[in-house]
N, C-alpha and C. Protein backbone atom coordinates (compact mmCIF):
# COMPACT_ATOMS: atom_id res chain seq x y z
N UNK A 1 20.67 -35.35 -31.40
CA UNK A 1 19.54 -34.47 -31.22
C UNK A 1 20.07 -33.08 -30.87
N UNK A 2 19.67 -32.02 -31.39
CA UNK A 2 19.67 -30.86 -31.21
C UNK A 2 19.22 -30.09 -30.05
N UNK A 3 20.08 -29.01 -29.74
CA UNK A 3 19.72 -28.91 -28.17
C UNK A 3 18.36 -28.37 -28.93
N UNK A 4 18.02 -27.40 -29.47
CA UNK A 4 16.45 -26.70 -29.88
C UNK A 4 15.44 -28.20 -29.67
N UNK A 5 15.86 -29.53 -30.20
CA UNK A 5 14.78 -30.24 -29.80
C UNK A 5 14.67 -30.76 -29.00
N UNK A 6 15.22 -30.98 -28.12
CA UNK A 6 15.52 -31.69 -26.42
C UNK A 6 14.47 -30.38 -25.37
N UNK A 7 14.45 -28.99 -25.89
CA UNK A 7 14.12 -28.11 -25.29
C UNK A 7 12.79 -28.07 -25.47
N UNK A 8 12.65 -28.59 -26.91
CA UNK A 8 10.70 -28.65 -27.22
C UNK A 8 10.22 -29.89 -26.63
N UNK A 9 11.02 -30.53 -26.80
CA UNK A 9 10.42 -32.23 -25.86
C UNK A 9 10.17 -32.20 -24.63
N UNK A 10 11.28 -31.18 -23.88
CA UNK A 10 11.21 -30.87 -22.27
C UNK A 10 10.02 -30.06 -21.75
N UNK A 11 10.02 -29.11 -23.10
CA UNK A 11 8.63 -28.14 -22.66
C UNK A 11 7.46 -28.75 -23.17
N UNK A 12 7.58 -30.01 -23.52
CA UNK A 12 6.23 -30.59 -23.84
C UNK A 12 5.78 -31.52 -22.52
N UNK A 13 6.88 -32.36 -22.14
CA UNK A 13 6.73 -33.10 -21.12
C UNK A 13 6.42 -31.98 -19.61
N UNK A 14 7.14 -30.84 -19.47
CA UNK A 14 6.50 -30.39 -18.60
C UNK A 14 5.49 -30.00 -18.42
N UNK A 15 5.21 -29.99 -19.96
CA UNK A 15 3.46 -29.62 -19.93
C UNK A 15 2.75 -30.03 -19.68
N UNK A 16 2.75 -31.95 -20.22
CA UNK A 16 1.85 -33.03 -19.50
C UNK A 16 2.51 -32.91 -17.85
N UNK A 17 3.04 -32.97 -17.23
CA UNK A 17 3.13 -32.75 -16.12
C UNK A 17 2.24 -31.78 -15.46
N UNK A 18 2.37 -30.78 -15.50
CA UNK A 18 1.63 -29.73 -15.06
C UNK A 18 -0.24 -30.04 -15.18
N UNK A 19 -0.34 -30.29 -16.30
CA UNK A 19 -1.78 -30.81 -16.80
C UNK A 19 -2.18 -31.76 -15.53
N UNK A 20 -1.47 -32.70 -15.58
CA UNK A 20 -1.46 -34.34 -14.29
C UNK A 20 -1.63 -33.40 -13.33
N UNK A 21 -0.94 -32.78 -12.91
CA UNK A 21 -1.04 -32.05 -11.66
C UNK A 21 -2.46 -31.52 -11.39
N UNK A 22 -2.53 -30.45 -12.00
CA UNK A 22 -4.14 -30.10 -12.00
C UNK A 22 -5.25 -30.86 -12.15
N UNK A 23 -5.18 -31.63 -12.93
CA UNK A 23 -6.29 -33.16 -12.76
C UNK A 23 -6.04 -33.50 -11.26
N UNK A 24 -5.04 -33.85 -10.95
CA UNK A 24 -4.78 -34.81 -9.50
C UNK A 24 -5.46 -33.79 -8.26
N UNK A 25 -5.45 -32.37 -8.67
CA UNK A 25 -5.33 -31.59 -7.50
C UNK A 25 -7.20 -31.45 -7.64
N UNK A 26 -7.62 -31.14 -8.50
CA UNK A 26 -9.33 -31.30 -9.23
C UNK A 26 -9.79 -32.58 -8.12
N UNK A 27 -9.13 -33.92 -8.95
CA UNK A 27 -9.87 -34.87 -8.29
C UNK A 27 -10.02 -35.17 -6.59
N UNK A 28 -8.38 -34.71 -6.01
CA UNK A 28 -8.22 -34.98 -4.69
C UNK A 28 -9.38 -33.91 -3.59
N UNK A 29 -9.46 -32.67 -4.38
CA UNK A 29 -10.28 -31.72 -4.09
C UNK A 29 -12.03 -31.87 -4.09
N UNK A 30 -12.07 -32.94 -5.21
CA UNK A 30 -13.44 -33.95 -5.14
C UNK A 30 -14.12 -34.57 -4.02
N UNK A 31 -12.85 -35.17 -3.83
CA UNK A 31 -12.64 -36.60 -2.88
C UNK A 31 -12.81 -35.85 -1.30
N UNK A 32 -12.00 -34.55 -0.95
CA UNK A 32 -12.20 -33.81 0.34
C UNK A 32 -13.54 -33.42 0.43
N UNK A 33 -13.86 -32.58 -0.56
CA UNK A 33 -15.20 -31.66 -0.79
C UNK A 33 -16.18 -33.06 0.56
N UNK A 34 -16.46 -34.02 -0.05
CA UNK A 34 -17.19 -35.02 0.70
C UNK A 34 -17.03 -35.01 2.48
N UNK A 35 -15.87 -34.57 2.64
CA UNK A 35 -15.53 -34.18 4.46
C UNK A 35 -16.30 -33.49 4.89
N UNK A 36 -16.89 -33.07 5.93
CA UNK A 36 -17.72 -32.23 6.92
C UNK A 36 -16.63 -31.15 6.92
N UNK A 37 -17.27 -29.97 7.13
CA UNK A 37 -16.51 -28.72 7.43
C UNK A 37 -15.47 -28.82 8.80
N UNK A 38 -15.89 -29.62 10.09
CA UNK A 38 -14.54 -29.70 10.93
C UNK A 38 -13.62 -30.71 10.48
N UNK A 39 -13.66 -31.56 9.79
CA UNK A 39 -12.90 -32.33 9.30
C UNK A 39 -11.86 -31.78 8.31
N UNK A 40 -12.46 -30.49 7.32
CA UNK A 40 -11.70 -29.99 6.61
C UNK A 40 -10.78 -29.45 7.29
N UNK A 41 -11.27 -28.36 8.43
CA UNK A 41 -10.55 -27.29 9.28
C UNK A 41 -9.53 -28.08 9.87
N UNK A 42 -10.05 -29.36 10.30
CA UNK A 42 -8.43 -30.23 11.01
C UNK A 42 -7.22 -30.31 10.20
N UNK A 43 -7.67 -30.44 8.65
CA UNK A 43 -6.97 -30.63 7.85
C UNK A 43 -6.14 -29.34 7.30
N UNK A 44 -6.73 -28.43 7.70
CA UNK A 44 -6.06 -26.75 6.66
C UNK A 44 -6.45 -26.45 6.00
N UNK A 45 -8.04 -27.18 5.76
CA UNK A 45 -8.38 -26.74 4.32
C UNK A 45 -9.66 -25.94 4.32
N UNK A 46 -10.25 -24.80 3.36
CA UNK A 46 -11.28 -24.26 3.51
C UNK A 46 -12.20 -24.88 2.35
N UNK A 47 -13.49 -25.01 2.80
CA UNK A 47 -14.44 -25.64 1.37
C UNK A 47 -14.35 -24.64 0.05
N UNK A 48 -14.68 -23.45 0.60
CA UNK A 48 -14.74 -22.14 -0.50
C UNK A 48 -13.58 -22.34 -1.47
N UNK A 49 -12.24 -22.60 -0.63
CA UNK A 49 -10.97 -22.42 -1.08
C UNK A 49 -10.86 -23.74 -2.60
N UNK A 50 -10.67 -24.67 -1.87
CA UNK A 50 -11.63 -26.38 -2.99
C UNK A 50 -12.16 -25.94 -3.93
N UNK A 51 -13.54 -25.29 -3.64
CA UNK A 51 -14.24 -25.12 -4.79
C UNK A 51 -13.98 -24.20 -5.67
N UNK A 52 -13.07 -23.15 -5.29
CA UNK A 52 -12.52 -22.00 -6.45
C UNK A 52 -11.41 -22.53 -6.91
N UNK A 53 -10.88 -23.65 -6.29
CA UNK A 53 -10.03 -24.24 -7.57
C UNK A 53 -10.32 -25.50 -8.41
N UNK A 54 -11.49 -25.91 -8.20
CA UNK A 54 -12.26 -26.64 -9.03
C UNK A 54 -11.95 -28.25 -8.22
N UNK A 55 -13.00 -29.16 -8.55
CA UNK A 55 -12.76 -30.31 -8.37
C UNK A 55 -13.77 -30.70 -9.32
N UNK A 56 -13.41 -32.57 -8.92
CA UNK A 56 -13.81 -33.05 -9.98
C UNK A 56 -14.51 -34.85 -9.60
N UNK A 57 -14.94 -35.16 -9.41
CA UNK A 57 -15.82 -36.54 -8.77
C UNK A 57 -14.98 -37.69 -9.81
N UNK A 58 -14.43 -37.60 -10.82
CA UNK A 58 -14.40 -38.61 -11.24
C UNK A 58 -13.08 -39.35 -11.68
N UNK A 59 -12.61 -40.37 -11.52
CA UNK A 59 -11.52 -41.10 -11.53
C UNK A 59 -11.10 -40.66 -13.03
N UNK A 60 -9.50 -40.69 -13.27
CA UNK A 60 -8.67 -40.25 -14.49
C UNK A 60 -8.23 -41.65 -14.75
C-alpha cells in the first residue's frame, strides 16, 4: 500500500471518529439537559452551554 493511501484511509477513519465524538457528546448532553440546574452547577456544567452545542434524546 502506498503511503498516499494509508493517508486517505487515516483521514477517513479520523473522520468517523470525530463524527462518534460529536454524536456521543449530542447524546451525553441529552442525557444531562434532564438534571436540575444545581445538579448541573455541581457538575461544571452550564444548561445554556449544552444547549449551544446541541444534544440529542436519542440512543445511536
Amino acid at each position: 500500500m502506498t503511503v498516499m493511501a494509508k493517508n486517505i484511509f487515516r483521514t477517513a477513519f479520523d473522520r468517523v471518529i470525530e463524527a462518534r465524538e460529536r454524536q456521543v457528546r449530542r447524546y451525553v448532553n441529552g442525557a444531562l439537559l434532564s438534571f436540575d440546574d444545581t445538579t448541573l452547577k455541581s457538575l461544571g456544567r452550564r444548561r445554556e452551554d449544552m444547549i449551544k452545542e446541541g444534544a440529542s434524546t436519542f440512543p445511536f
